[in-house]
PDB file of N, CA and C in Angstrom:
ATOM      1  N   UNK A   1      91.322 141.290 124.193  1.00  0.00           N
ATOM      2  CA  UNK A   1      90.670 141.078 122.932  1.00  0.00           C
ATOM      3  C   UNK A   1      91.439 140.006 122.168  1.00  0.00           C
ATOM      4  N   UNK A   2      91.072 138.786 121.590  1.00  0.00           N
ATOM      5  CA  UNK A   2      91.569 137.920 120.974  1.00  0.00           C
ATOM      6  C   UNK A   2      91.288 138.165 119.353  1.00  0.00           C
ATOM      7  N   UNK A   3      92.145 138.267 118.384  1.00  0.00           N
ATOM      8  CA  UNK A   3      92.467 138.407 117.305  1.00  0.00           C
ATOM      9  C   UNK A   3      92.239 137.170 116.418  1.00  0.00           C
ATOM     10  N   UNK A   4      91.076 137.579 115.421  1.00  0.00           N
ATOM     11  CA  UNK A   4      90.598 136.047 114.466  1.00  0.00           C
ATOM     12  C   UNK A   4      91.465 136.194 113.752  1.00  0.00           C
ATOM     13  N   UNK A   5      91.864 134.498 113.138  1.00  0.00           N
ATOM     14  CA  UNK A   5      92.184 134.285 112.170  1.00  0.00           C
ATOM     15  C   UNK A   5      91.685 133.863 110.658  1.00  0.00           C
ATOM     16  N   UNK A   6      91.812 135.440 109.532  1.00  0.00           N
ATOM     17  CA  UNK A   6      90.830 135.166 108.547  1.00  0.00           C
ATOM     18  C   UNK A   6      91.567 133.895 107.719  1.00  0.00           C
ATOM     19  N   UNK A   7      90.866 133.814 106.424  1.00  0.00           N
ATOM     20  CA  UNK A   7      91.155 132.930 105.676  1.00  0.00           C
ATOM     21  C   UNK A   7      92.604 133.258 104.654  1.00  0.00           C
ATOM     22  N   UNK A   8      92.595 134.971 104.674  1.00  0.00           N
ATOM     23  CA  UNK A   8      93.483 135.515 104.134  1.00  0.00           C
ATOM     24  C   UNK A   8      94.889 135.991 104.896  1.00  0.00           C
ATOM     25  N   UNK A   9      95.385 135.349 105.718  1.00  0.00           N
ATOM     26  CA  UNK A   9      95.664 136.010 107.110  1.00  0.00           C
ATOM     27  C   UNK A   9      97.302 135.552 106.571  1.00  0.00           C
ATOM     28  N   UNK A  10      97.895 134.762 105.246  1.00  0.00           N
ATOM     29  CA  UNK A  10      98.993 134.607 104.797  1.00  0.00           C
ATOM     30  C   UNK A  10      99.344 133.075 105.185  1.00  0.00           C
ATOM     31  N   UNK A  11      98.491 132.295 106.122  1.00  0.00           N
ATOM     32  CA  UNK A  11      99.576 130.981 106.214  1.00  0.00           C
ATOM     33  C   UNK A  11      98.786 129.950 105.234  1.00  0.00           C
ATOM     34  N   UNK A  12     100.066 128.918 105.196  1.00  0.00           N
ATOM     35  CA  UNK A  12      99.907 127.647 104.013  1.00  0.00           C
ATOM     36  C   UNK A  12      98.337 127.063 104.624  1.00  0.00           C
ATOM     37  N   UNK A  13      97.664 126.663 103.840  1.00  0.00           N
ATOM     38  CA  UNK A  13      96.822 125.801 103.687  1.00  0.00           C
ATOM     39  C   UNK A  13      96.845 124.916 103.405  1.00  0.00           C
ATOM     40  N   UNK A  14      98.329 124.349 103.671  1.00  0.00           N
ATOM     41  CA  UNK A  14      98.264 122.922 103.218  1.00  0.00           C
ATOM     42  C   UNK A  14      98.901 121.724 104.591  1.00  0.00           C
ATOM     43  N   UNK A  15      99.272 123.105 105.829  1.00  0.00           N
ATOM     44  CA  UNK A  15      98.712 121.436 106.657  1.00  0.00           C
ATOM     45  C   UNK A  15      97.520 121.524 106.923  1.00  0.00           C
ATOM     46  N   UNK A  16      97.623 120.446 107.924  1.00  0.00           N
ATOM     47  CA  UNK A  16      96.440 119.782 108.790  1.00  0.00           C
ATOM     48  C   UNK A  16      96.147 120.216 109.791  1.00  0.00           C
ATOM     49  N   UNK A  17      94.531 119.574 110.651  1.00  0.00           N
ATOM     50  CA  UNK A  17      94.578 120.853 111.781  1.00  0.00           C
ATOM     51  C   UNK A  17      95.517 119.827 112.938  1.00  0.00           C
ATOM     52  N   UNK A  18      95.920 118.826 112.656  1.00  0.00           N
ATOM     53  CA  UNK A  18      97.241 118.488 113.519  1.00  0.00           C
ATOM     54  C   UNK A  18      98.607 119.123 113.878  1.00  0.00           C
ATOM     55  N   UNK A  19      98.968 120.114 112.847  1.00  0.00           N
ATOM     56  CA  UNK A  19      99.958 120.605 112.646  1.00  0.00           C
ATOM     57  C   UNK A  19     100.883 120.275 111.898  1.00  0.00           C
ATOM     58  N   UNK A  20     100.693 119.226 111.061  1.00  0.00           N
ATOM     59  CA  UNK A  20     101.780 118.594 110.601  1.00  0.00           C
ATOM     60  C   UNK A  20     101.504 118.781 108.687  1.00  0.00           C
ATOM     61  N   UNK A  21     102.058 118.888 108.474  1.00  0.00           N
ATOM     62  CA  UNK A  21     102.090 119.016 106.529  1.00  0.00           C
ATOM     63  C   UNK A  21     100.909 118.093 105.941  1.00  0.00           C
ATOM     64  N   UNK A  22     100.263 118.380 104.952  1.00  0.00           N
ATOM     65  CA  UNK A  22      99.037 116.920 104.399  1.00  0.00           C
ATOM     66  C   UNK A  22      99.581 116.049 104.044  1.00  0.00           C
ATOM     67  N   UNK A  23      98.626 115.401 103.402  1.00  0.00           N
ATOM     68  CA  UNK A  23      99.190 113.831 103.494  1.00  0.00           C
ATOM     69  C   UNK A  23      99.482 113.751 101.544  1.00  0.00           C
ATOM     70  N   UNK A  24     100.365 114.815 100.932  1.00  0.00           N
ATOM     71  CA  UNK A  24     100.327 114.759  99.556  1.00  0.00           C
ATOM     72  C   UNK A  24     100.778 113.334  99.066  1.00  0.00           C
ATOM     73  N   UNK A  25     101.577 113.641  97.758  1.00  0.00           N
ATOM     74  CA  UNK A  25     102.638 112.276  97.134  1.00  0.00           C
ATOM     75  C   UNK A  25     103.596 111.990  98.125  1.00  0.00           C
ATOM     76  N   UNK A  26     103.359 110.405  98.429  1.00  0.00           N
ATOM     77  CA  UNK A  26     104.479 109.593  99.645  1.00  0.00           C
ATOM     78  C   UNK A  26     106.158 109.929  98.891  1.00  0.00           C
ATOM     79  N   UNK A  27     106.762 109.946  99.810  1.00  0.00           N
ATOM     80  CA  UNK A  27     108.380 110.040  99.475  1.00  0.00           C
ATOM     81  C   UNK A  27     108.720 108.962  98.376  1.00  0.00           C
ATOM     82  N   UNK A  28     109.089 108.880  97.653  1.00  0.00           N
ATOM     83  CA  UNK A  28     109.766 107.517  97.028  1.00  0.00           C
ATOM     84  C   UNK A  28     110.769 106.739  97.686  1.00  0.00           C
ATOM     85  N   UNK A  29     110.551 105.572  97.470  1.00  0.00           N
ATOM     86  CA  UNK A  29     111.058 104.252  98.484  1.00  0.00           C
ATOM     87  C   UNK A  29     112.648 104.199  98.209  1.00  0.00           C
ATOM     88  N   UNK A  30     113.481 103.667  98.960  1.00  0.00           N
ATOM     89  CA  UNK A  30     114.715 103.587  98.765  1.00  0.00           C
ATOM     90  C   UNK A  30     114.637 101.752  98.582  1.00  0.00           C
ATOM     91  N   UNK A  31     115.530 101.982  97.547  1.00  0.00           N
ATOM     92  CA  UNK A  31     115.742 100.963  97.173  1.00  0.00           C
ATOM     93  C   UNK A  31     117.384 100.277  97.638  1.00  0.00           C
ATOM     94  N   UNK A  32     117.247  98.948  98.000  1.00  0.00           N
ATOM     95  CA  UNK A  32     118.255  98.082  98.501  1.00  0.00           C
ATOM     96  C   UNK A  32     119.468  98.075  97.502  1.00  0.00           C
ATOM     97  N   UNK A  33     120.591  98.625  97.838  1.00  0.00           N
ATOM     98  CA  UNK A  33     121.742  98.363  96.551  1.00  0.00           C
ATOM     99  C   UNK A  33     122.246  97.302  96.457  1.00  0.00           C
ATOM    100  N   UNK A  34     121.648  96.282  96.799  1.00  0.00           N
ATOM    101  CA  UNK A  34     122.661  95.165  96.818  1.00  0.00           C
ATOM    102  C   UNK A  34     121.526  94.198  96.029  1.00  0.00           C
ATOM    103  N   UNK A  35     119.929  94.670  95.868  1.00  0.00           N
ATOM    104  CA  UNK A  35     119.009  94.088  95.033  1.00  0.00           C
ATOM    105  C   UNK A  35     119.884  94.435  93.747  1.00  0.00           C
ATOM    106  N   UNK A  36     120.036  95.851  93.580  1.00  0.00           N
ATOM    107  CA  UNK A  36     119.843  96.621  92.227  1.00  0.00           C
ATOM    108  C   UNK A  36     121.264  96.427  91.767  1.00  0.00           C
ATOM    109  N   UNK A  37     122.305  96.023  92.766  1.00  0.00           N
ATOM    110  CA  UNK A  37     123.687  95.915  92.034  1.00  0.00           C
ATOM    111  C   UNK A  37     124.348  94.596  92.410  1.00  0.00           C
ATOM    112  N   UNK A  38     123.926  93.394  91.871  1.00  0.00           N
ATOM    113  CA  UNK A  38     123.812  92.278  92.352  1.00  0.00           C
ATOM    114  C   UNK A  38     125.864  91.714  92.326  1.00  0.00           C
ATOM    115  N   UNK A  39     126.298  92.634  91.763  1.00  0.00           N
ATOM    116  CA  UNK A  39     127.762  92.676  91.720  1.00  0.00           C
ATOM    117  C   UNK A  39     128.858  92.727  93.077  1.00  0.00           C
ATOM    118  N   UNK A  40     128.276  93.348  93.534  1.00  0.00           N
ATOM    119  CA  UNK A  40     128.724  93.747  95.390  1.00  0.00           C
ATOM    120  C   UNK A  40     128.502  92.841  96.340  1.00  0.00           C
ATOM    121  N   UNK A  41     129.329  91.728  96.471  1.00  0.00           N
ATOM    122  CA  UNK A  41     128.776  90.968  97.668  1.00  0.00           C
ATOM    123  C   UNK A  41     128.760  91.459  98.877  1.00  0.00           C
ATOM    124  N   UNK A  42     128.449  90.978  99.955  1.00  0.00           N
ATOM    125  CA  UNK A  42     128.482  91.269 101.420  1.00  0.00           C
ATOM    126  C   UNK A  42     128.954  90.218 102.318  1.00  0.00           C
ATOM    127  N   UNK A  43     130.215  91.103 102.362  1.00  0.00           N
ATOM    128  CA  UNK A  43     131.656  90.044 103.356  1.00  0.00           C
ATOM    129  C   UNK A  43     131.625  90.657 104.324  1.00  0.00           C
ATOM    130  N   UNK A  44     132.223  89.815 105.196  1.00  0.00           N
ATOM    131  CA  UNK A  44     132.996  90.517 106.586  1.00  0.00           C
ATOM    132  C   UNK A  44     134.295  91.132 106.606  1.00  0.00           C
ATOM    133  N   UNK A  45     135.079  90.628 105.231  1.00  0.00           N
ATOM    134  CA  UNK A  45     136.061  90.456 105.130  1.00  0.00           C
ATOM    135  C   UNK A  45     136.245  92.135 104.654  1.00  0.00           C
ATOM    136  N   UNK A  46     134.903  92.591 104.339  1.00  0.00           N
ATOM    137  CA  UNK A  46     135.316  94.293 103.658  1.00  0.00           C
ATOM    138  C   UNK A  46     134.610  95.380 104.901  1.00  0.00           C
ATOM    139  N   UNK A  47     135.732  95.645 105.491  1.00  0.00           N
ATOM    140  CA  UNK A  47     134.512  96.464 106.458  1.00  0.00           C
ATOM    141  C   UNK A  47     134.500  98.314 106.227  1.00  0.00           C
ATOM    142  N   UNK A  48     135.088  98.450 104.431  1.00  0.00           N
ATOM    143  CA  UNK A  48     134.724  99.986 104.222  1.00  0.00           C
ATOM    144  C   UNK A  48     133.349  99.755 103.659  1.00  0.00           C
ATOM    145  N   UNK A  49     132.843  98.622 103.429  1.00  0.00           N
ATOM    146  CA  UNK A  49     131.465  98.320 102.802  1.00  0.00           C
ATOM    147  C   UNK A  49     130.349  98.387 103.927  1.00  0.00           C
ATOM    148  N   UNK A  50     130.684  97.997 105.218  1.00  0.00           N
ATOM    149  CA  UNK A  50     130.137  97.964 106.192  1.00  0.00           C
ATOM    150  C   UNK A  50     130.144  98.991 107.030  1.00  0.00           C
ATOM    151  N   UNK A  51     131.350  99.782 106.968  1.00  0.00           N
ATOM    152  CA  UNK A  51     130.931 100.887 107.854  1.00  0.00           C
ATOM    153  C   UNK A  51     129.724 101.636 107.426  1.00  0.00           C
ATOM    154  N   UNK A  52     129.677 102.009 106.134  1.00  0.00           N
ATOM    155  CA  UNK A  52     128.234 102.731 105.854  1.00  0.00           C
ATOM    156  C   UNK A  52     126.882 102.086 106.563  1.00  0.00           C
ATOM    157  N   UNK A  53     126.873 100.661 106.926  1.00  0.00           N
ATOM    158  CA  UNK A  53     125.891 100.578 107.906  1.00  0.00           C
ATOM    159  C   UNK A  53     125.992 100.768 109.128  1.00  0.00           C
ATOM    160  N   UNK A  54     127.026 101.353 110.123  1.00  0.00           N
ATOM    161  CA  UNK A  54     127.440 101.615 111.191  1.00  0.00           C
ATOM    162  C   UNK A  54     127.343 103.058 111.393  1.00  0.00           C
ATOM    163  N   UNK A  55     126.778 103.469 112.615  1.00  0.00           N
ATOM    164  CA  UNK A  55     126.508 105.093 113.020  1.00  0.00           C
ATOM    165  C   UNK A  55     127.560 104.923 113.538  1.00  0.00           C
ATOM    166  N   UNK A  56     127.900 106.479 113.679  1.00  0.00           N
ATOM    167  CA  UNK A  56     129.340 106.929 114.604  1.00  0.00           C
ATOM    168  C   UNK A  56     129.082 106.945 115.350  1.00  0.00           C
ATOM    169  N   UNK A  57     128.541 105.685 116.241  1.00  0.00           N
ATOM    170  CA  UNK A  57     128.374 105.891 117.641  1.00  0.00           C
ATOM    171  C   UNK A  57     129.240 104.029 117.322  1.00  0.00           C
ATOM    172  N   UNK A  58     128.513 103.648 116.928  1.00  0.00           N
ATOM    173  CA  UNK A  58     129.114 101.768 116.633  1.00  0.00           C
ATOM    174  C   UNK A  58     127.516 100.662 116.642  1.00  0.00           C
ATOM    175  N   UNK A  59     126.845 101.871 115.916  1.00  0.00           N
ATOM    176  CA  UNK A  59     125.499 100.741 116.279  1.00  0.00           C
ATOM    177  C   UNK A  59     124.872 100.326 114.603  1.00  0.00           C
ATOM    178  N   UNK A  60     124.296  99.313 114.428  1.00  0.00           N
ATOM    179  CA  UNK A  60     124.082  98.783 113.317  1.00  0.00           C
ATOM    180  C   UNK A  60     122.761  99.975 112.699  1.00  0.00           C
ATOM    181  N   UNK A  61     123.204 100.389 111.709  1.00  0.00           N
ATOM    182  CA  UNK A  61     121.473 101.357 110.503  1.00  0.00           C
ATOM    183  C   UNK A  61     120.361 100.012 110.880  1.00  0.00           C
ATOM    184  N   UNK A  62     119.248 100.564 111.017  1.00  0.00           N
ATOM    185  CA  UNK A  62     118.156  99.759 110.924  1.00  0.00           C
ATOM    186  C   UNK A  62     117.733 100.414 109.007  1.00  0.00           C
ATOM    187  N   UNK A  63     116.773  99.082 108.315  1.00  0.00           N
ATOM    188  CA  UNK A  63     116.572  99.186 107.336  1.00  0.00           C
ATOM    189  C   UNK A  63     115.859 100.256 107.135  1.00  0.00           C
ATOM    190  N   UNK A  64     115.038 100.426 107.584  1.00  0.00           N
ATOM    191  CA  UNK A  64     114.115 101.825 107.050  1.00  0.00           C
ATOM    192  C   UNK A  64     114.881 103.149 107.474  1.00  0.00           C
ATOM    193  N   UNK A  65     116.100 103.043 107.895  1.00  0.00           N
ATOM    194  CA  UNK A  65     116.938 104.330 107.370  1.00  0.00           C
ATOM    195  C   UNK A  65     118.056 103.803 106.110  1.00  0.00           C
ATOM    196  N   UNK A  66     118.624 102.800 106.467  1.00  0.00           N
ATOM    197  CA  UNK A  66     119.325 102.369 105.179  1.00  0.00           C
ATOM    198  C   UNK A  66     118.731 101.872 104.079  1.00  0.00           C
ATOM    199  N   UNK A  67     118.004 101.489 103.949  1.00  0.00           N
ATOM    200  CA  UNK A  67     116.801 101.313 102.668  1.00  0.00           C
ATOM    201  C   UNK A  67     117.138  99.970 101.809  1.00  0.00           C
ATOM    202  N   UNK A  68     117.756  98.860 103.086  1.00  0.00           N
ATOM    203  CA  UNK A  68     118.481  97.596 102.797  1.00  0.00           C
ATOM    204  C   UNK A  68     116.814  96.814 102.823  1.00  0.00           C
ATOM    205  N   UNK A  69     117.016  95.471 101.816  1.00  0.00           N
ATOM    206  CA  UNK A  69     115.857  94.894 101.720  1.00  0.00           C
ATOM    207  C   UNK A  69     116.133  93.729 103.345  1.00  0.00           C
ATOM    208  N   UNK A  70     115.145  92.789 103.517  1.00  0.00           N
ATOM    209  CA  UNK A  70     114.788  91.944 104.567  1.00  0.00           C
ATOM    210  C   UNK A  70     116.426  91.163 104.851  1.00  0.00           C
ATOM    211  N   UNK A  71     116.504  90.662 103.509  1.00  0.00           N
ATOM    212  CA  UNK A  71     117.268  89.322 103.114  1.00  0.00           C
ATOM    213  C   UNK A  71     118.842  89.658 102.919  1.00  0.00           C
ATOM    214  N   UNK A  72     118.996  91.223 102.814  1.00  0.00           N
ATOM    215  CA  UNK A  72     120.203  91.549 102.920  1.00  0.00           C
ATOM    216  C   UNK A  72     120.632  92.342 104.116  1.00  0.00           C
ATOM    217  N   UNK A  73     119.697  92.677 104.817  1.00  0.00           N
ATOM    218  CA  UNK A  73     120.068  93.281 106.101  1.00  0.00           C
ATOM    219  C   UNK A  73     120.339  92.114 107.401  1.00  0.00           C
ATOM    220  N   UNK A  74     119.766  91.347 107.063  1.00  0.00           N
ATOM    221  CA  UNK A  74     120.318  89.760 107.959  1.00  0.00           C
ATOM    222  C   UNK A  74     121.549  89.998 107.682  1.00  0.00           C
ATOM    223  N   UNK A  75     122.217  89.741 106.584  1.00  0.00           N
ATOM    224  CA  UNK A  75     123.242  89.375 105.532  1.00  0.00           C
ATOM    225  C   UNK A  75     124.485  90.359 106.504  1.00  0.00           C
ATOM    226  N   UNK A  76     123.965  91.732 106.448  1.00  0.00           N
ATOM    227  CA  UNK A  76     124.723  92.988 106.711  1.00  0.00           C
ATOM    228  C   UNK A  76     124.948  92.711 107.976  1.00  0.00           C
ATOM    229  N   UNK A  77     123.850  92.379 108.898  1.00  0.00           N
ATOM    230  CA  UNK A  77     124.272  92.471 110.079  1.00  0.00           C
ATOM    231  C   UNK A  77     125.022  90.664 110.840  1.00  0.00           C
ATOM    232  N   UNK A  78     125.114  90.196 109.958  1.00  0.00           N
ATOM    233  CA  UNK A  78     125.673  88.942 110.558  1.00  0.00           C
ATOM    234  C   UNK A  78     127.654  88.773 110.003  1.00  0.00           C
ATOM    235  N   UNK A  79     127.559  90.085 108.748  1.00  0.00           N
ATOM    236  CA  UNK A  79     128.815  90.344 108.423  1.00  0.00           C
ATOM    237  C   UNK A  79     129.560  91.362 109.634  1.00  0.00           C
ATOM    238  N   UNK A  80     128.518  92.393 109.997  1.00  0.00           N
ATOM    239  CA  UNK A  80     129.204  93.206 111.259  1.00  0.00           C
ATOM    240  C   UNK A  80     129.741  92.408 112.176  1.00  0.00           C
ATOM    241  N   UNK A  81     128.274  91.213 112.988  1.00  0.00           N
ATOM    242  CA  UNK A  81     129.211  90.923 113.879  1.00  0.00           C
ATOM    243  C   UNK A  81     130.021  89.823 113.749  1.00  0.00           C
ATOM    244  N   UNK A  82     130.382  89.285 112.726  1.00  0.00           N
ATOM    245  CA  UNK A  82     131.904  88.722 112.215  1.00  0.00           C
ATOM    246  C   UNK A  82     132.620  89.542 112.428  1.00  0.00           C
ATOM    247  N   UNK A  83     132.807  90.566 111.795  1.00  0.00           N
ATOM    248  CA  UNK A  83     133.867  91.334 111.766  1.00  0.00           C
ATOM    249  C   UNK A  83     134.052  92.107 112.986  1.00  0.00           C
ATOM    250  N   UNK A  84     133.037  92.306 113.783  1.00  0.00           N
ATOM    251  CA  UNK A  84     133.542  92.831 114.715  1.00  0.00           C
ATOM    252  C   UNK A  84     134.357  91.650 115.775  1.00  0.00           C
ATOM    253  N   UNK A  85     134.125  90.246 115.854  1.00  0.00           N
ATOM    254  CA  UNK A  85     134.841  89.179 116.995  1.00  0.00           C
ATOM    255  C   UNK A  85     135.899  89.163 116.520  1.00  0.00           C
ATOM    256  N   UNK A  86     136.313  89.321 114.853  1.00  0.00           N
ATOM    257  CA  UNK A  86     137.676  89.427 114.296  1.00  0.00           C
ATOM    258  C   UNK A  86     138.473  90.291 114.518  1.00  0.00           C
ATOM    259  N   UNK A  87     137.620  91.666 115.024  1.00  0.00           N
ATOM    260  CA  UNK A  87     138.547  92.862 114.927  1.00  0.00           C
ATOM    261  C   UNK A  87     138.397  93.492 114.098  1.00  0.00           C
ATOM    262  N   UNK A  88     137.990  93.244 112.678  1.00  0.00           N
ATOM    263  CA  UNK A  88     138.213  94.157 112.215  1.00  0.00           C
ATOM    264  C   UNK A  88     137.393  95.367 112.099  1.00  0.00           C
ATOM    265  N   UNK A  89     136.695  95.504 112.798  1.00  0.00           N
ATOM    266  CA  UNK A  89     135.436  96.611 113.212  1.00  0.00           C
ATOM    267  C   UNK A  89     135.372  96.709 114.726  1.00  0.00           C
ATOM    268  N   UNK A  90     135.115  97.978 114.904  1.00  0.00           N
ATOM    269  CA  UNK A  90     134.995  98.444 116.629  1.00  0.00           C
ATOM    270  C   UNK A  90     133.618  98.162 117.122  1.00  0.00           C
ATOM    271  N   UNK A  91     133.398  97.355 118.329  1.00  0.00           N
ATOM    272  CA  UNK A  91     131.975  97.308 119.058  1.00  0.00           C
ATOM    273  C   UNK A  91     131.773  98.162 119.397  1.00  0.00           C
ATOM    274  N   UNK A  92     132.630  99.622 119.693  1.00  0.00           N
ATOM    275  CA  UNK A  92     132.153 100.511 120.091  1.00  0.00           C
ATOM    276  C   UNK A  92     132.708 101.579 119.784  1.00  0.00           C
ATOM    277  N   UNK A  93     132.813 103.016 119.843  1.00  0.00           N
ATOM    278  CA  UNK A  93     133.646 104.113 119.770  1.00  0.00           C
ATOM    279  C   UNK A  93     134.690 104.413 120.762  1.00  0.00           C
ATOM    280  N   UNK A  94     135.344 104.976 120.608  1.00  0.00           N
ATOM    281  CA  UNK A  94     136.645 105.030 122.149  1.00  0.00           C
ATOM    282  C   UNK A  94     135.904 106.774 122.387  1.00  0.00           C
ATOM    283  N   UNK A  95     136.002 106.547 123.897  1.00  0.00           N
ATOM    284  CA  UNK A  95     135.321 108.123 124.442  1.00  0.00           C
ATOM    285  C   UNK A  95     136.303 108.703 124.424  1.00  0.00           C
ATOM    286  N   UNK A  96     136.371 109.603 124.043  1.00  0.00           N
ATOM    287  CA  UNK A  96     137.547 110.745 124.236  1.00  0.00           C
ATOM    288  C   UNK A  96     137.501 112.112 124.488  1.00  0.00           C
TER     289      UNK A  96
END
Protein backbone atom coordinates (compact mmCIF):
# COMPACT_ATOMS: atom_id res chain seq x y z
CA UNK A 1 0.00 0.00 0.00
CA UNK A 2 1.60 3.35 -0.90
CA UNK A 3 0.93 6.24 1.48
CA UNK A 4 -0.40 9.84 -0.08
CA UNK A 5 1.00 12.77 0.53
CA UNK A 6 -1.70 15.34 1.89
CA UNK A 7 -1.29 18.97 1.68
CA UNK A 8 -1.11 19.00 5.48
CA UNK A 9 1.40 16.27 5.85
CA UNK A 10 4.05 19.08 7.72
CA UNK A 11 6.70 19.79 4.91
CA UNK A 12 7.85 23.43 3.65
CA UNK A 13 6.09 24.58 0.72
CA UNK A 14 8.49 26.53 -0.30
CA UNK A 15 10.67 24.40 -2.52
CA UNK A 16 10.28 23.38 -5.88
CA UNK A 17 9.21 20.22 -7.43
CA UNK A 18 13.07 20.06 -8.30
CA UNK A 19 14.01 19.78 -4.88
CA UNK A 20 15.80 22.63 -4.41
CA UNK A 21 14.54 25.88 -2.24
CA UNK A 22 12.35 28.70 -4.59
CA UNK A 23 13.65 31.09 -6.31
CA UNK A 24 12.87 33.99 -3.37
CA UNK A 25 15.16 37.43 -2.79
CA UNK A 26 18.75 36.75 -4.68
CA UNK A 27 21.68 36.78 -2.06
CA UNK A 28 23.22 40.23 -2.03
CA UNK A 29 26.30 40.74 -4.20
CA UNK A 30 29.70 40.97 -2.69
CA UNK A 31 31.28 43.73 -3.30
CA UNK A 32 35.13 44.19 -4.45
CA UNK A 33 37.22 45.81 -1.44
CA UNK A 34 39.58 47.29 -3.29
CA UNK A 35 36.53 49.26 -5.40
CA UNK A 36 35.10 50.34 -1.97
CA UNK A 37 38.52 50.99 -0.18
CA UNK A 38 40.45 52.63 -2.81
CA UNK A 39 43.30 53.08 -0.01
CA UNK A 40 44.76 49.43 -0.22
CA UNK A 41 46.86 48.95 -3.10
CA UNK A 42 47.68 45.59 -4.62
CA UNK A 43 51.49 44.69 -4.47
CA UNK A 44 53.40 41.73 -4.71
CA UNK A 45 55.47 43.09 -2.39
CA UNK A 46 52.56 42.31 0.51
CA UNK A 47 51.78 38.77 0.42
CA UNK A 48 49.56 38.83 3.96
CA UNK A 49 47.22 40.81 1.50
CA UNK A 50 47.40 38.07 -0.92
CA UNK A 51 47.20 35.15 0.91
CA UNK A 52 43.47 35.80 1.50
CA UNK A 53 43.23 35.11 -2.21
CA UNK A 54 45.07 31.82 -1.96
CA UNK A 55 43.24 28.41 -0.79
CA UNK A 56 45.20 26.19 1.47
CA UNK A 57 45.88 24.12 -1.08
CA UNK A 58 48.12 27.16 -3.15
CA UNK A 59 45.53 27.89 -5.80
CA UNK A 60 44.34 31.39 -6.77
CA UNK A 61 40.08 32.36 -5.27
CA UNK A 62 38.25 32.74 -8.48
CA UNK A 63 36.07 36.04 -8.30
CA UNK A 64 32.72 34.82 -7.72
CA UNK A 65 33.94 33.32 -4.47
CA UNK A 66 36.12 36.29 -3.58
CA UNK A 67 33.75 38.90 -4.73
CA UNK A 68 36.93 40.80 -6.45
CA UNK A 69 35.72 43.05 -9.41
CA UNK A 70 37.16 42.14 -13.29
CA UNK A 71 39.96 44.83 -13.12
CA UNK A 72 41.25 43.91 -9.78
CA UNK A 73 41.34 40.30 -9.96
CA UNK A 74 43.82 40.57 -13.07
CA UNK A 75 45.61 42.93 -10.66
CA UNK A 76 45.49 40.07 -7.75
CA UNK A 77 46.45 37.47 -9.77
CA UNK A 78 49.43 38.95 -11.66
CA UNK A 79 50.65 40.13 -7.99
CA UNK A 80 50.52 36.23 -6.92
CA UNK A 81 52.46 35.20 -9.62
CA UNK A 82 55.17 37.85 -8.94
CA UNK A 83 55.39 36.92 -5.78
CA UNK A 84 55.37 33.62 -6.13
CA UNK A 85 58.90 33.63 -8.92
CA UNK A 86 60.23 35.89 -6.00
CA UNK A 87 59.52 33.57 -3.33
CA UNK A 88 57.76 35.19 -1.48
CA UNK A 89 54.64 32.97 -1.75
CA UNK A 90 54.51 29.09 -2.13
CA UNK A 91 53.36 27.53 -5.67
CA UNK A 92 52.32 24.97 -3.73
CA UNK A 93 51.73 23.40 -0.20
CA UNK A 94 54.52 20.99 1.18
CA UNK A 95 52.70 17.37 1.65
CA UNK A 96 53.21 16.24 4.87
Amino acid sequence: MVARMDADDGMDRDDDKRGGKSRGAAPRRKMCRFCAETTVPIDYKNPQLLRSFITDRGKMVPRRISGTCAKHQRAISLAVRRARMLALMPFTVSGD
